[in-house]
N, C-alpha and C. Protein backbone atom coordinates (compact mmCIF):
# COMPACT_ATOMS: atom_id res chain seq x y z
N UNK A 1 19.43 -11.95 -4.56
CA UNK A 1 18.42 -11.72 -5.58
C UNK A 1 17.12 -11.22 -4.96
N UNK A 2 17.13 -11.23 -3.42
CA UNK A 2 15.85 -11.28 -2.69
C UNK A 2 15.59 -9.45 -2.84
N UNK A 3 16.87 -9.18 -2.25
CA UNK A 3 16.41 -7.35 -2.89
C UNK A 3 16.45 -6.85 -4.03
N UNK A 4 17.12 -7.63 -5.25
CA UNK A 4 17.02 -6.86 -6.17
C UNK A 4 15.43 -6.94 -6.65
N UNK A 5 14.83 -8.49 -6.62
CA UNK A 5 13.72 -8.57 -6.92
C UNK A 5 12.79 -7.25 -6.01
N UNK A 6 12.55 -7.60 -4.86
CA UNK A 6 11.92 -6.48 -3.90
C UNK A 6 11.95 -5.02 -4.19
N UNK A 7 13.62 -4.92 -5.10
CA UNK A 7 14.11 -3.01 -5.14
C UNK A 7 12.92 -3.12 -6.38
N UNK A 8 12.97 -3.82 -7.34
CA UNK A 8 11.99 -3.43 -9.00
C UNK A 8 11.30 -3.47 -8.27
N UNK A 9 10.80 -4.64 -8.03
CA UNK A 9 8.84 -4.55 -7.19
C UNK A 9 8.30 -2.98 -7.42
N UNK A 10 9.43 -2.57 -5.82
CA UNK A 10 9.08 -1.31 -5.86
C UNK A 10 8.69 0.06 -6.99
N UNK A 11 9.99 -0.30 -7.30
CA UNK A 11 9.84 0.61 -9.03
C UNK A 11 8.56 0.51 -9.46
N UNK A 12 8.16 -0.85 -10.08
CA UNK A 12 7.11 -1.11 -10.95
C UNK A 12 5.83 -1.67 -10.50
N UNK A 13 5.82 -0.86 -8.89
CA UNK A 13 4.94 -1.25 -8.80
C UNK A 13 3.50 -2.44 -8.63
N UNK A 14 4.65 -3.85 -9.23
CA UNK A 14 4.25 -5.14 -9.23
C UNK A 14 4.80 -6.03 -8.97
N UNK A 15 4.40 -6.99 -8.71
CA UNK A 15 5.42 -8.25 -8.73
C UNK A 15 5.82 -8.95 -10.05
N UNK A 16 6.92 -9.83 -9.80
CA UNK A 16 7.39 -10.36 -11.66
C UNK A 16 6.29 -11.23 -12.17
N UNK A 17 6.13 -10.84 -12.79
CA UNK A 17 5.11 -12.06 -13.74
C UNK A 17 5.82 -13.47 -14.18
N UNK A 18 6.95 -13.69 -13.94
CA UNK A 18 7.71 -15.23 -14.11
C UNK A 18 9.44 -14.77 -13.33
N UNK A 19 8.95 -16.17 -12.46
CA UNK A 19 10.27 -16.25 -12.14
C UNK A 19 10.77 -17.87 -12.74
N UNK A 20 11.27 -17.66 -13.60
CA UNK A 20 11.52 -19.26 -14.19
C UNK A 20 12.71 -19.87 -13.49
N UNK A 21 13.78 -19.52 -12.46
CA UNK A 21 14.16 -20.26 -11.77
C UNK A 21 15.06 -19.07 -10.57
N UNK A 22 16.18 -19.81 -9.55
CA UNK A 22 16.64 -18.98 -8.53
C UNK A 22 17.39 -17.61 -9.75
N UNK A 23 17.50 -16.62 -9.10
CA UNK A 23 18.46 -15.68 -9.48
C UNK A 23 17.97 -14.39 -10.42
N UNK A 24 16.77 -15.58 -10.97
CA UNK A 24 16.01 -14.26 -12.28
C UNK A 24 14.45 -13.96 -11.93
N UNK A 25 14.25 -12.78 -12.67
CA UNK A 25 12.85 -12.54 -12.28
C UNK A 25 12.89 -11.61 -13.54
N UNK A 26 11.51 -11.71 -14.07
CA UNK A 26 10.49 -11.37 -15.14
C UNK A 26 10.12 -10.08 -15.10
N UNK A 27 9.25 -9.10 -15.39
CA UNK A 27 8.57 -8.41 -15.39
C UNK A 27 7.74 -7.77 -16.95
N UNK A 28 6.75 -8.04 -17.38
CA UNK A 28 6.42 -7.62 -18.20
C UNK A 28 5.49 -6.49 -18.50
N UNK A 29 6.66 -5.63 -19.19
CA UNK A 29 5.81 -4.05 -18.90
C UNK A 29 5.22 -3.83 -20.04
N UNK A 30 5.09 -4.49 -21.29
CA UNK A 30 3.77 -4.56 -22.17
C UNK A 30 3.80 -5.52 -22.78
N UNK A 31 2.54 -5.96 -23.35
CA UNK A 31 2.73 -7.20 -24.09
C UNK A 31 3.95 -7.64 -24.82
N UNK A 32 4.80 -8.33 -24.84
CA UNK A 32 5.89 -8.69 -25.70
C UNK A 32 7.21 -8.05 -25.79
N UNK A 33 7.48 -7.34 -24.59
CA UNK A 33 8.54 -6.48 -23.75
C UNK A 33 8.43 -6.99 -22.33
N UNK A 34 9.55 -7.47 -21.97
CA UNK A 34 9.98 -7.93 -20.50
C UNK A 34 11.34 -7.21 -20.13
N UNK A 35 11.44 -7.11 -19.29
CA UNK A 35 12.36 -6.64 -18.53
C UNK A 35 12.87 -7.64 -17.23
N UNK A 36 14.28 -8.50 -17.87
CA UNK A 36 14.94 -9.28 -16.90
C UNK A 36 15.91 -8.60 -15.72
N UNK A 37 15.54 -9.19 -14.67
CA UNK A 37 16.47 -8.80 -14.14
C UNK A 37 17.38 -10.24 -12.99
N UNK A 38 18.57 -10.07 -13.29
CA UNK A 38 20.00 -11.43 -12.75
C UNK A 38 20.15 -10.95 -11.66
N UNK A 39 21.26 -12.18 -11.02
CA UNK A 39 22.11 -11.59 -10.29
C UNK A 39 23.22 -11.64 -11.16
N UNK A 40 24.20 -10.74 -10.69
CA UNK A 40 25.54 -10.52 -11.07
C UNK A 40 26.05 -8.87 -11.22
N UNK A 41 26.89 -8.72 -12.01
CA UNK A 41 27.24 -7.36 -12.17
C UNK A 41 26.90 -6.67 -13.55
N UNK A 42 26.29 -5.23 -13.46
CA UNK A 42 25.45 -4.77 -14.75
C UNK A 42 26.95 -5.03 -15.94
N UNK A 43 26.98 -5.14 -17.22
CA UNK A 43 27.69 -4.68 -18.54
C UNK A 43 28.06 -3.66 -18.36
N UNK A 44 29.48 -2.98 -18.47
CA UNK A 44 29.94 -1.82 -18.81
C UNK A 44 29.33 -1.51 -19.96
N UNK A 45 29.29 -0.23 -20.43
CA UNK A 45 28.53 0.41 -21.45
C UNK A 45 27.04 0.37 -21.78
N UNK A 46 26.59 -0.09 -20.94
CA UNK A 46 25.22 -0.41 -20.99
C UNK A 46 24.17 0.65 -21.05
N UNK A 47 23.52 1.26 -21.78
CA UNK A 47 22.72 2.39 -21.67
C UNK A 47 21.56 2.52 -20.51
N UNK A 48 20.55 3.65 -19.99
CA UNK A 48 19.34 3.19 -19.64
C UNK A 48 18.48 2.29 -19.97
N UNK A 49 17.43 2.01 -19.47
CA UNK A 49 16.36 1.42 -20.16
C UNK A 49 15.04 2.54 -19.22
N UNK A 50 14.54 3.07 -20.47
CA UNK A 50 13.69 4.39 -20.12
C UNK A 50 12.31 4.19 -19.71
N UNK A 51 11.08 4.54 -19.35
CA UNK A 51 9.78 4.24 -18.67
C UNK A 51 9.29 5.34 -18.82
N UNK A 52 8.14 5.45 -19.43
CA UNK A 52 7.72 6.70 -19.83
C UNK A 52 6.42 6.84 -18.60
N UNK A 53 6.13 7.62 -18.03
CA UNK A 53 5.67 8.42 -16.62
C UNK A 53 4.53 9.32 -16.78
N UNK A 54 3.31 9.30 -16.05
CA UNK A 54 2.55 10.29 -16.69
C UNK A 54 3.39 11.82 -15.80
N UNK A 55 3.41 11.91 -14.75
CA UNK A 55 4.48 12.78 -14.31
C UNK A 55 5.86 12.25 -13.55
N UNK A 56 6.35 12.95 -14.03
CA UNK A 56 7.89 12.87 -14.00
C UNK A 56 8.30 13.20 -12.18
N UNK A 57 7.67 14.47 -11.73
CA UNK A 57 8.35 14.74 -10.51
C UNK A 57 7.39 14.13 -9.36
N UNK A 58 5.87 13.59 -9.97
CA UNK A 58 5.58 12.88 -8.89
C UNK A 58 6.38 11.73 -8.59
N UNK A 59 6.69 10.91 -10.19
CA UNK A 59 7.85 9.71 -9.62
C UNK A 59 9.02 9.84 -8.96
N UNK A 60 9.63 11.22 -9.35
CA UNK A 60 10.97 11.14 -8.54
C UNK A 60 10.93 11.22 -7.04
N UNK A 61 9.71 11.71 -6.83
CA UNK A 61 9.18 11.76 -5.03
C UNK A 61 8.85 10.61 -4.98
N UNK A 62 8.42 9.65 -5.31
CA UNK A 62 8.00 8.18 -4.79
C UNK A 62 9.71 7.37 -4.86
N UNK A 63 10.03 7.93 -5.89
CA UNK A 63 11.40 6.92 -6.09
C UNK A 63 12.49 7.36 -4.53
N UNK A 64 12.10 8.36 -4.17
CA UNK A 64 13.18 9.07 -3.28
C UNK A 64 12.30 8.68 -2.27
N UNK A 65 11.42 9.22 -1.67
CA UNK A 65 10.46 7.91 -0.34
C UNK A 65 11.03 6.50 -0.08
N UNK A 66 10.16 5.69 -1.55
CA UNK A 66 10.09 4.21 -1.41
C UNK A 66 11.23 3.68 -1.32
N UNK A 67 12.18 4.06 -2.24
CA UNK A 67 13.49 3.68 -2.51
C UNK A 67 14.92 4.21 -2.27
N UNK A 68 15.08 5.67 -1.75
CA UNK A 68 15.82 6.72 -1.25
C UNK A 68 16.68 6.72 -2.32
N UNK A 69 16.26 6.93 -3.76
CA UNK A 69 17.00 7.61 -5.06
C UNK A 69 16.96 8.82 -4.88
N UNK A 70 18.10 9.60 -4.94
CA UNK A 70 18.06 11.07 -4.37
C UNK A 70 18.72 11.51 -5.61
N UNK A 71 19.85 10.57 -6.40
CA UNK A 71 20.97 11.29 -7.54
C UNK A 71 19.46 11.17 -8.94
N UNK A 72 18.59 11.91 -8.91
CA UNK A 72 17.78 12.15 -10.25
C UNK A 72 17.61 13.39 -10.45
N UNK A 73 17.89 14.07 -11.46
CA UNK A 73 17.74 15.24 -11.77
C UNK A 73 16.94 15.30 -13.11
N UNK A 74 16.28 15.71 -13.70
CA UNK A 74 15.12 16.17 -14.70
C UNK A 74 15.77 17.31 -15.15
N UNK A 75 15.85 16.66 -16.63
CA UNK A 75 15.82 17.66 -17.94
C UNK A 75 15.02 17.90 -18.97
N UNK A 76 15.34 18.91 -19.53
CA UNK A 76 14.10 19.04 -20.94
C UNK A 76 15.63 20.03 -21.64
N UNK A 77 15.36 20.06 -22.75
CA UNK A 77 15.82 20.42 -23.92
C UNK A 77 14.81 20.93 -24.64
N UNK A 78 14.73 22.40 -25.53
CA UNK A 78 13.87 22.70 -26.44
C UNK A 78 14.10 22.24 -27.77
N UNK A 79 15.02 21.15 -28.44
CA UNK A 79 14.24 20.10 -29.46
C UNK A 79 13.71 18.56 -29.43
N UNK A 80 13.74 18.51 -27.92
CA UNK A 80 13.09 17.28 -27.49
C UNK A 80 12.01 17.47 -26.88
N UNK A 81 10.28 16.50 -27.08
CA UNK A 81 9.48 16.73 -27.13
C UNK A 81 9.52 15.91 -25.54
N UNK A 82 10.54 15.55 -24.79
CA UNK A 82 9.98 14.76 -22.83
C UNK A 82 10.93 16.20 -22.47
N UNK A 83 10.56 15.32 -20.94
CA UNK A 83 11.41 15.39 -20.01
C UNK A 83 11.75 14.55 -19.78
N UNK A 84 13.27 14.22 -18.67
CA UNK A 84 13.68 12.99 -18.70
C UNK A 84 14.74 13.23 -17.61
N UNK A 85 14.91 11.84 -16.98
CA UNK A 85 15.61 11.92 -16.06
C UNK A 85 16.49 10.42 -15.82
N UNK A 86 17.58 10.01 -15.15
CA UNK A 86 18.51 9.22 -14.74
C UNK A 86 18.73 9.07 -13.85
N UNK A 87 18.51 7.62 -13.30
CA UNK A 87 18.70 6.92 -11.84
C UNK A 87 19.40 5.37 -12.19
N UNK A 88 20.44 4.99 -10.73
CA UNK A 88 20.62 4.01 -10.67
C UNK A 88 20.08 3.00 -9.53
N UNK A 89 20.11 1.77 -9.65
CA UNK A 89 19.57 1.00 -8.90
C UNK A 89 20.59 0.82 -8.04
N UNK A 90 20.99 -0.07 -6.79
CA UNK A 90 21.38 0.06 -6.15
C UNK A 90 22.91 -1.01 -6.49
N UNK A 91 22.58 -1.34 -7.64
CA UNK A 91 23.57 -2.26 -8.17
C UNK A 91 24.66 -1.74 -9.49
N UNK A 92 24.08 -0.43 -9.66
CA UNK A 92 24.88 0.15 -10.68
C UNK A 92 23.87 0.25 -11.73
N UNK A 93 23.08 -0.44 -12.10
CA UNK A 93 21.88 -0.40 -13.45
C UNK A 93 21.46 0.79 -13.67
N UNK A 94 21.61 1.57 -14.94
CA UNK A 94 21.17 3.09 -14.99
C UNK A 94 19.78 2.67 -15.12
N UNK A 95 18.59 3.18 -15.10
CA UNK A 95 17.35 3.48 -15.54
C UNK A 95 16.93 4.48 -15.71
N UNK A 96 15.64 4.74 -16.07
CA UNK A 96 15.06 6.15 -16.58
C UNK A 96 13.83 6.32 -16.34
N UNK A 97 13.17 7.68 -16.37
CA UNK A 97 11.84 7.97 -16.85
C UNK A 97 11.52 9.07 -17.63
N UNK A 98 10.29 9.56 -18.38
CA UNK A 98 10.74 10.21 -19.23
C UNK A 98 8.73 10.60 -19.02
N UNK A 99 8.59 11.77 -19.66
CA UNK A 99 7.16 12.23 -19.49
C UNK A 99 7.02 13.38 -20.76
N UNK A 100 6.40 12.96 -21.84
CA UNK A 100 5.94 13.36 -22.76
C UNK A 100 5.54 15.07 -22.54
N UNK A 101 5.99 15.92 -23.01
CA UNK A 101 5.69 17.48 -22.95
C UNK A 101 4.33 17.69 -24.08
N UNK A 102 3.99 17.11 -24.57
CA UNK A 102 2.69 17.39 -25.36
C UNK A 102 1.67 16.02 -24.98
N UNK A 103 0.18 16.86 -24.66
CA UNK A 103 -0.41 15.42 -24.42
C UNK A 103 -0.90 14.74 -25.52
N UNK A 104 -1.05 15.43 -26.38
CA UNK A 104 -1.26 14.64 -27.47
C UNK A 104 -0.44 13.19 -27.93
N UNK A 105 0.19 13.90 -28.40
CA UNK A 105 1.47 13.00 -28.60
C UNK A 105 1.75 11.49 -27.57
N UNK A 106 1.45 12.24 -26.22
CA UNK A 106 1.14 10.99 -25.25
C UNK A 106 0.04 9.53 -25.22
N UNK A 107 -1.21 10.87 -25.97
CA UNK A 107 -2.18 9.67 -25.51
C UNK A 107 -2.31 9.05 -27.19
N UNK A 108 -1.40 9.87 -27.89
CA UNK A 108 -1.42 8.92 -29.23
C UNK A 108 -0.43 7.46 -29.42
N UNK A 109 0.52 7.73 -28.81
CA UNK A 109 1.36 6.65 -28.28
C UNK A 109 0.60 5.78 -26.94
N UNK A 110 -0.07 6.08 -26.40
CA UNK A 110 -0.83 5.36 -25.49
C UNK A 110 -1.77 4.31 -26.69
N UNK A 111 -2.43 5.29 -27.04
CA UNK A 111 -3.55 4.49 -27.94
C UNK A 111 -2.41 3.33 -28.48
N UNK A 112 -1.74 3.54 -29.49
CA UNK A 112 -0.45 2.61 -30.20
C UNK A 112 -0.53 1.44 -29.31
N UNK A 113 0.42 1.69 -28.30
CA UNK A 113 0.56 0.24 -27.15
C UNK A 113 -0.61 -0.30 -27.02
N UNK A 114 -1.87 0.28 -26.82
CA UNK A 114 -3.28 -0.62 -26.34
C UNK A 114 -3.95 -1.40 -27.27
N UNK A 115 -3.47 -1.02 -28.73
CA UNK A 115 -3.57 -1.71 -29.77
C UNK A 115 -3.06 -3.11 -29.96
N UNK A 116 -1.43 -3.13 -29.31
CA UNK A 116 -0.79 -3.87 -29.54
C UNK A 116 -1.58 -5.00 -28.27
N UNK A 117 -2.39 -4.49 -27.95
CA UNK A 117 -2.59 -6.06 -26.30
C UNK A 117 -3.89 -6.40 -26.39
């Protein structure tokens, strides 16, 4: 559990905000959204869980440095308003990041969340 905790760290930049006992660890990435993470093996079928980025390819260079994620590739689609991309952790866990193509739209959803805290 000692690296998986250590591998997020990295990701997010922080340490867990609760570890309520051996095996699990916390992280809360906005008020009233946590993100657990176990030991054991991820759920088959399990989707991403996405992180929205102010840029997209500066993270994939930190993710590939800090963490040596190399399988991320970045897409855009012209009826989707991100970009977006797919990585796994070192345990199989898909994750994501994703970076808003209009800033508007960004810092209006920014405003939203800052409301909520």
């Amino acid at each position: 559990m000692r690296l998986r905790r250590q591998w997020y760290q990295t990701l997010l930049n922080k340490e867990p905000d609760f570890m309520p006992h051996k095996g699990f660890a916390e992280w809360e990435l906005i008020p009233g959204c946590w993100l657990q993470v176990t030991e054991g093996v991820p759920s088959r079928g399990s989707g991403p869980i996405r992180l929205g980025v102010i840029n997209i390819e500066d993270e994939r260079e930190r993710l590939k440095e800090e963490l040596g994620i190399e399988n991320f590739e970045i897409y855009t689609r012209i009826e989707v308003p991100v970009k977006w991309g797919t990585f796994a952790d070192p345990w199989g866990n898909r994750l994501g990041f994703f970076e808003y193509l209009d800033q508007n739209e960004q810092n209006e959803r920014i405003k939203t969340i800052l409301k909520l805290t």
